[in-house]
Protein backbone atom coordinates (compact mmCIF):
# COMPACT_ATOMS: atom_id res chain seq x y z
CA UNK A 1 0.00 0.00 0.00
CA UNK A 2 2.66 2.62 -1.00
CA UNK A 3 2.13 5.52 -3.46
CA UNK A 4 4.63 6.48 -6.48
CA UNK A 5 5.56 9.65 -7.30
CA UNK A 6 7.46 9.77 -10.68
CA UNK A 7 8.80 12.56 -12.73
CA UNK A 8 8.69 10.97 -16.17
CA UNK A 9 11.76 13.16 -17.42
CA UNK A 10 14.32 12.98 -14.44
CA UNK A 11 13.03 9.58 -13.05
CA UNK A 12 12.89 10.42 -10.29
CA UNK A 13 10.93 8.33 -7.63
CA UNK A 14 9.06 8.67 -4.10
CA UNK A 15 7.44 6.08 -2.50
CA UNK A 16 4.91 7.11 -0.16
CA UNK A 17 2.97 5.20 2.38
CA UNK A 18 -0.38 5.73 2.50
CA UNK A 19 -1.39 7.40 5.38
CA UNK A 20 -3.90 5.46 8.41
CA UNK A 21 -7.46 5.99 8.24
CA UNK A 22 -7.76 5.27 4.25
CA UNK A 23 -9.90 2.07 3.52
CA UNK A 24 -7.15 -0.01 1.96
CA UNK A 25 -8.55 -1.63 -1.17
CA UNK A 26 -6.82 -0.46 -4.31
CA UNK A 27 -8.89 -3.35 -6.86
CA UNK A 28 -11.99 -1.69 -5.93
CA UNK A 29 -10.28 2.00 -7.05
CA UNK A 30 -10.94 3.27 -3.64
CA UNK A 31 -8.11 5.79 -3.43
CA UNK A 32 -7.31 8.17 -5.87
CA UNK A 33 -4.46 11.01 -5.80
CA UNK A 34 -2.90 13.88 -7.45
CA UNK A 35 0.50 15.36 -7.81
CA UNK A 36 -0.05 19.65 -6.87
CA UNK A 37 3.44 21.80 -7.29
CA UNK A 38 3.16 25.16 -7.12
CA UNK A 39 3.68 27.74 -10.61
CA UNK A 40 7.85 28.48 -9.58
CA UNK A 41 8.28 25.70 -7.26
CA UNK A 42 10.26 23.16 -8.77
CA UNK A 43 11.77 21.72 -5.63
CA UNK A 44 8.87 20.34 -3.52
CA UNK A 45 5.43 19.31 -4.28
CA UNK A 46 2.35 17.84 -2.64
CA UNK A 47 -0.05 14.92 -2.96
CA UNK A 48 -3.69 15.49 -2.34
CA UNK A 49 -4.94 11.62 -1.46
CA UNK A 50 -8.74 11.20 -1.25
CA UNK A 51 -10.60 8.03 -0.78
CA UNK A 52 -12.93 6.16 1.78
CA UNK A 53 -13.11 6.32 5.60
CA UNK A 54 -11.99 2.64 6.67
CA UNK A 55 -14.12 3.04 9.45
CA UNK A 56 -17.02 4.33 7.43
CA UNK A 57 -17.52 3.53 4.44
CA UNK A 58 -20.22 6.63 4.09
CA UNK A 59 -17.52 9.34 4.95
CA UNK A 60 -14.83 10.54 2.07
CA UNK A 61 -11.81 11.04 3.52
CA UNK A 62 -8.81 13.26 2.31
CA UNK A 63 -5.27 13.89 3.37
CA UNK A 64 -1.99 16.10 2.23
CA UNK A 65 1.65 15.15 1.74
CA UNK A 66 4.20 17.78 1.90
CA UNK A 67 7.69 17.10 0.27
CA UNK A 68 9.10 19.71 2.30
CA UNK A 69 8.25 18.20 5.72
CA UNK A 70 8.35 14.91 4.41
CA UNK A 71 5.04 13.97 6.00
CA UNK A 72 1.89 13.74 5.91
CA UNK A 73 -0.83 16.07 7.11
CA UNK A 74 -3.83 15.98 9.42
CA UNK A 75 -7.00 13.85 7.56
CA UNK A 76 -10.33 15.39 7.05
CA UNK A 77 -13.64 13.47 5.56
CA UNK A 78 -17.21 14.69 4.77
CA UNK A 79 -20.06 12.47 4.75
CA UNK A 80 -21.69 11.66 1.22
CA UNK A 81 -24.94 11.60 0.04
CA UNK A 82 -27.48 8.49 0.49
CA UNK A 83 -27.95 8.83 -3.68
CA UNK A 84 -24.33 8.16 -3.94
CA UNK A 85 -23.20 5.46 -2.09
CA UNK A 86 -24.24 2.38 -4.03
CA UNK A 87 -21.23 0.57 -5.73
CA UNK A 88 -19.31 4.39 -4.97
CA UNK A 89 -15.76 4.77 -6.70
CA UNK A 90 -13.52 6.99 -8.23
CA UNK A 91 -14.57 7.70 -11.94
CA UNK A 92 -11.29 7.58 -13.24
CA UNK A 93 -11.04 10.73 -14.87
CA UNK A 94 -8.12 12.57 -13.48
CA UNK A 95 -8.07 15.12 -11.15
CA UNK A 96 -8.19 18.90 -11.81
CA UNK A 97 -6.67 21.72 -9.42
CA UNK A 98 -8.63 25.02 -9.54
CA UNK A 99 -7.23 27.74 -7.73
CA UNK A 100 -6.47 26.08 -4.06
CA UNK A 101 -8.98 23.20 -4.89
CA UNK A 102 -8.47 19.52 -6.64
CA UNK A 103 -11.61 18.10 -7.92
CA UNK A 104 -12.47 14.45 -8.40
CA UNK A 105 -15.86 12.89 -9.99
CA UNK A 106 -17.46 9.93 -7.70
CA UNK A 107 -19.81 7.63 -8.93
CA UNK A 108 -22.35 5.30 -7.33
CA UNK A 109 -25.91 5.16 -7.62
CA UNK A 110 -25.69 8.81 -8.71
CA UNK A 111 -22.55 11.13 -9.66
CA UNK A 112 -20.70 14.37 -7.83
CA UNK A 113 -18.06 15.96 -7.58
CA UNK A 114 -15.97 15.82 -4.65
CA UNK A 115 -13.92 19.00 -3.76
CA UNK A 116 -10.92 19.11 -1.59
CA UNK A 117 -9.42 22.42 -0.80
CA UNK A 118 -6.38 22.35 0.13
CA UNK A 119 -6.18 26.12 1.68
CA UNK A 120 -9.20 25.74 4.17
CA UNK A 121 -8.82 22.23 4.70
CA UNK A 122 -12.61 21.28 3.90
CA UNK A 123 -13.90 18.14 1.86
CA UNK A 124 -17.08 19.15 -0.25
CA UNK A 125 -19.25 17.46 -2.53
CA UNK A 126 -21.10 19.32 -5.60
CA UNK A 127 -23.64 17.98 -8.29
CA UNK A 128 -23.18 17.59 -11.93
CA UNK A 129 -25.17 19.26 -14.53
CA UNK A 130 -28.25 17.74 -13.59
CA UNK A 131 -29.13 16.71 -17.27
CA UNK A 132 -25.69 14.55 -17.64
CA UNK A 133 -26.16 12.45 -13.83
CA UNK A 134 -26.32 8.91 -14.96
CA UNK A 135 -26.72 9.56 -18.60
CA UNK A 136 -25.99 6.96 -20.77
CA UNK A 137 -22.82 6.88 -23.34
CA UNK A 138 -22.14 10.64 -21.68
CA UNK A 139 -18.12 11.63 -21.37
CA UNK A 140 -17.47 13.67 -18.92
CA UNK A 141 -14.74 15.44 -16.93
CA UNK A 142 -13.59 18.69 -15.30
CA UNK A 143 -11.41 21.27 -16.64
CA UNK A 144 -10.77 25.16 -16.13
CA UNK A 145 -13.25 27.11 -17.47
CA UNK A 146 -12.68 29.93 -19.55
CA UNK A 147 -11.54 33.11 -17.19
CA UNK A 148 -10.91 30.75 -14.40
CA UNK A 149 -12.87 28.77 -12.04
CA UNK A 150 -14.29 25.10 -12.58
CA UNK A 151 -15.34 23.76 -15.43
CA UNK A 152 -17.69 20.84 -16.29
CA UNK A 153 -16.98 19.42 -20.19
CA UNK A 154 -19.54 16.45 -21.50
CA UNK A 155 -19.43 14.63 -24.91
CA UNK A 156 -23.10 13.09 -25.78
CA UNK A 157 -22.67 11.59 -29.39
CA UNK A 158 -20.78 14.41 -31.52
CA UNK A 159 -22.50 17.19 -29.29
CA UNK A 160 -19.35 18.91 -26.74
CA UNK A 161 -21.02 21.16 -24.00
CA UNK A 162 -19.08 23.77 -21.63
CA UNK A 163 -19.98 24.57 -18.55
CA UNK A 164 -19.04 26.65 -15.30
CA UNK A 165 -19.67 26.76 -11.87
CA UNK A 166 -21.25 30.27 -11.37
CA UNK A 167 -22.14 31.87 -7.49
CA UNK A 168 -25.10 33.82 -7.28
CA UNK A 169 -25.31 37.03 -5.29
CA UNK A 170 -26.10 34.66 -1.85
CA UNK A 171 -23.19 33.04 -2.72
CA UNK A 172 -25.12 29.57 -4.09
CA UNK A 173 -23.27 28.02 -6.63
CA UNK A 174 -24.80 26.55 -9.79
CA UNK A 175 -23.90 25.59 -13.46
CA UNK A 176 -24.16 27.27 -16.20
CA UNK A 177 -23.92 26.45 -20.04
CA UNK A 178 -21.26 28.45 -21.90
CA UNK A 179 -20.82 26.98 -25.52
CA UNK A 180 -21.59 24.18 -27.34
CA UNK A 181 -19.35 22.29 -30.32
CA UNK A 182 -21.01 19.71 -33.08
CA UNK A 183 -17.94 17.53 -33.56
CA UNK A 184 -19.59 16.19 -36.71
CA UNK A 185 -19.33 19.42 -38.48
CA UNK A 186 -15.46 19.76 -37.73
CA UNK A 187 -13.67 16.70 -37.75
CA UNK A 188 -13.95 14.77 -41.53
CA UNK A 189 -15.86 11.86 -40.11
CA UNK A 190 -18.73 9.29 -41.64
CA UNK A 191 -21.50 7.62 -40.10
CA UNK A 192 -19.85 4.84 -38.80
CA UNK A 193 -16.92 6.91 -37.72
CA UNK A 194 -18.71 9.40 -35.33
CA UNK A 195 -20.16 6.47 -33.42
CA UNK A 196 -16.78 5.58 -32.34
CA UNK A 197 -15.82 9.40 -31.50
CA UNK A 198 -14.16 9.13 -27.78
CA UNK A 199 -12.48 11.59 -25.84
CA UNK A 200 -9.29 10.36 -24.35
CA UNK A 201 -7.83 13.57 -22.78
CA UNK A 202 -7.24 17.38 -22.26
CA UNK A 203 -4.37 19.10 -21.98
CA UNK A 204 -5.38 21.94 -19.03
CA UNK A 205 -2.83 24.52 -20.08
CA UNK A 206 -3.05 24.75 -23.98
CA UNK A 207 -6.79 23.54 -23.92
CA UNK A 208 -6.23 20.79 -25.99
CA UNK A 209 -8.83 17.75 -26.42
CA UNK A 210 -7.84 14.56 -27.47
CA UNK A 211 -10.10 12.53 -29.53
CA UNK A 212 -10.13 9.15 -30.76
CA UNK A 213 -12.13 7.49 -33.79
CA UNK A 214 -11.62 4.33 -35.90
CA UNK A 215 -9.59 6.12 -38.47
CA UNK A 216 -7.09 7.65 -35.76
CA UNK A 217 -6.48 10.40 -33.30
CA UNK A 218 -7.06 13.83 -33.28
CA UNK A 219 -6.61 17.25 -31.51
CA UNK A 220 -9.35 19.48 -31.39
CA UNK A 221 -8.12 23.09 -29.37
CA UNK A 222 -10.88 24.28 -27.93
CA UNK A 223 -10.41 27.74 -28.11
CA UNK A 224 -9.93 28.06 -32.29
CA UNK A 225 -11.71 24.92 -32.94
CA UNK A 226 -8.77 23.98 -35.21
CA UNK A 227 -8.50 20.31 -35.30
CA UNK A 228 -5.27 18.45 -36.78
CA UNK A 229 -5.07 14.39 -36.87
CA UNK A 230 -1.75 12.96 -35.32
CA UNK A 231 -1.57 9.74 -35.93
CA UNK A 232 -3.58 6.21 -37.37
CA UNK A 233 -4.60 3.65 -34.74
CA UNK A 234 -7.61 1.37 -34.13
CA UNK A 235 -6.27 1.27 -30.43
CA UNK A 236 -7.39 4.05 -27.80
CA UNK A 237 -6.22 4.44 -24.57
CA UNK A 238 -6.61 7.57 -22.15
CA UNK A 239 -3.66 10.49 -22.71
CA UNK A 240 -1.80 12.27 -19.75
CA UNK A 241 -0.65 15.36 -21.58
CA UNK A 242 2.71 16.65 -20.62
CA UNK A 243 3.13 19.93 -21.15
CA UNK A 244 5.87 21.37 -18.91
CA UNK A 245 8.77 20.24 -19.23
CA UNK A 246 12.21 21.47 -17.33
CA UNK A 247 15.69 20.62 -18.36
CA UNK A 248 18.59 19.95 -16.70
CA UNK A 249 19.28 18.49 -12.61
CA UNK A 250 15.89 18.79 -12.39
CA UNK A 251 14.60 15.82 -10.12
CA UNK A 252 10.91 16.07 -8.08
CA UNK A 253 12.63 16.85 -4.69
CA UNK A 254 15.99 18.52 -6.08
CA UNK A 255 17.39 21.82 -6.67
CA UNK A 256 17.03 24.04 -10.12
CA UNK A 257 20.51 23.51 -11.23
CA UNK A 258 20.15 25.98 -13.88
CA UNK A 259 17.26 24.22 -16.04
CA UNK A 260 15.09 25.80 -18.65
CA UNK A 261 11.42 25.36 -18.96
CA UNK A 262 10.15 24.06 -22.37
CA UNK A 263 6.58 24.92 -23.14
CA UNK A 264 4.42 21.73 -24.90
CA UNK A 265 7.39 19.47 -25.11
């Protein structure tokens, strides 16, 4: 039961135990984490950890390592909803950080959004656009939203809706619908071909999908719409974008040494 944290460029490794209180069953996807490092900070880094209370199975629980201290901090949980709990795991989309917050979809009998922020120290969980909670052959998963904040993307056949988490004057937070993208009418696809369309990633910072179909991969940037095929494959498998990239003595966990940042490498 050990965590590893892995900078693909340097290979550089942690191992990280994971921390008391988590309910310790990995096949069932019942802890999920993310790697958080600061914009600057090159030489430490935390790991946000969220899963299940061991000692009740109803609670979410949530904990923070710091690279600097070499620990971990102190856990805090939340209690989920009744409508959630059924058969309740980790989606397996990845996580998003938004401002001081990492977001993670749960699903069960019904879906959320579970919200850990790391500044306050507070476990929260959120709905989904109501219209895309257990809907069928739906794609979804988080992403910044245009001008900051969270963002809710969904794919329903070729049809791409935006959204954003809006407060009202009270404060109550809601969605609301920015754009919407036909697919079909951008990317050179038949019949046959758009029932295949999947979405297999986003790159956060360039705002990059990536999109799979039986005649390849594509891009599709969602600002410009421009879409550009990469490569041929009747395989698909989910993309981790890497987009920042340093040169140089740059291990997780080491000093600068003098590196240089490349942008989309």
């Amino acid at each position: 039961m050990e965590l590893l944290v892995w900078d693909p460029v340097t290979g550089d490794q942690h191992h990280l135990a994971v921390p008391r209180g988590f309910l310790r069953d990995m096949q069932e996807r019942r802890i999920e984490g993310a790697v958080i490092r600061a914009a600057g900070v090159v030489h430490h880094f935390q790991v946000a950890l969220v899963g299940f209370d061991e000692n009740d199975r109803k609670r979410a629980i949530a904990c923070v390592y710091s690279s600097e201290t070499g620990s971990w901090g102190n856990p805090v949980s939340t209690l989920l909803p009744d409508e959630v709990l059924k058969d309740t795991d980790f989606f397996g989309v990845p996580a998003v950080p938004v401002g001081d917050s990492v977001y993670w979809f749960i699903s069960g009998g019904s879906s959320r959004i579970l919200g850990f922020d790391l500044h306050r120290q507070m476990l929260s969980v959120m709905p989904v656009p109501s219209e895309f909670d257990r809907k069928d052959g739906c794609q979804c998963m988080f992403i910044q939203a245009e001008g900051g904040g969270l963002g809710f993307l969904a794919k329903s056949g070729c049809k791409v809706q935006l959204w954003k988490m809006e407060s009202d004057c009270d404060g109550l937070a809601s969605w609301a619908l920015g754009r919407t993208i036909e697919l079909d009418t951008l990317l050179p696809l038949g019949p046959e071909e758009k029932k295949s369309l999947l979405i297999i990633g986003h790159a956060e910072y360039s705002n990059v999908l990536y999109l799979w179909t039986v005649i390849g991969h594509f891009t599709l940037h969602l600002e410009s719409l421009k879409f550009e095929k990469t490569f041929d494959t009747e395989i698909w498998f989910l993309h981790q974008p890497l987009e920042w990239v340093y040169t140089g003595e740059m291990g997780i966990g080491g000093a600068p040494g003098g590196a240089n940042l490349l942008h989309n490498a």
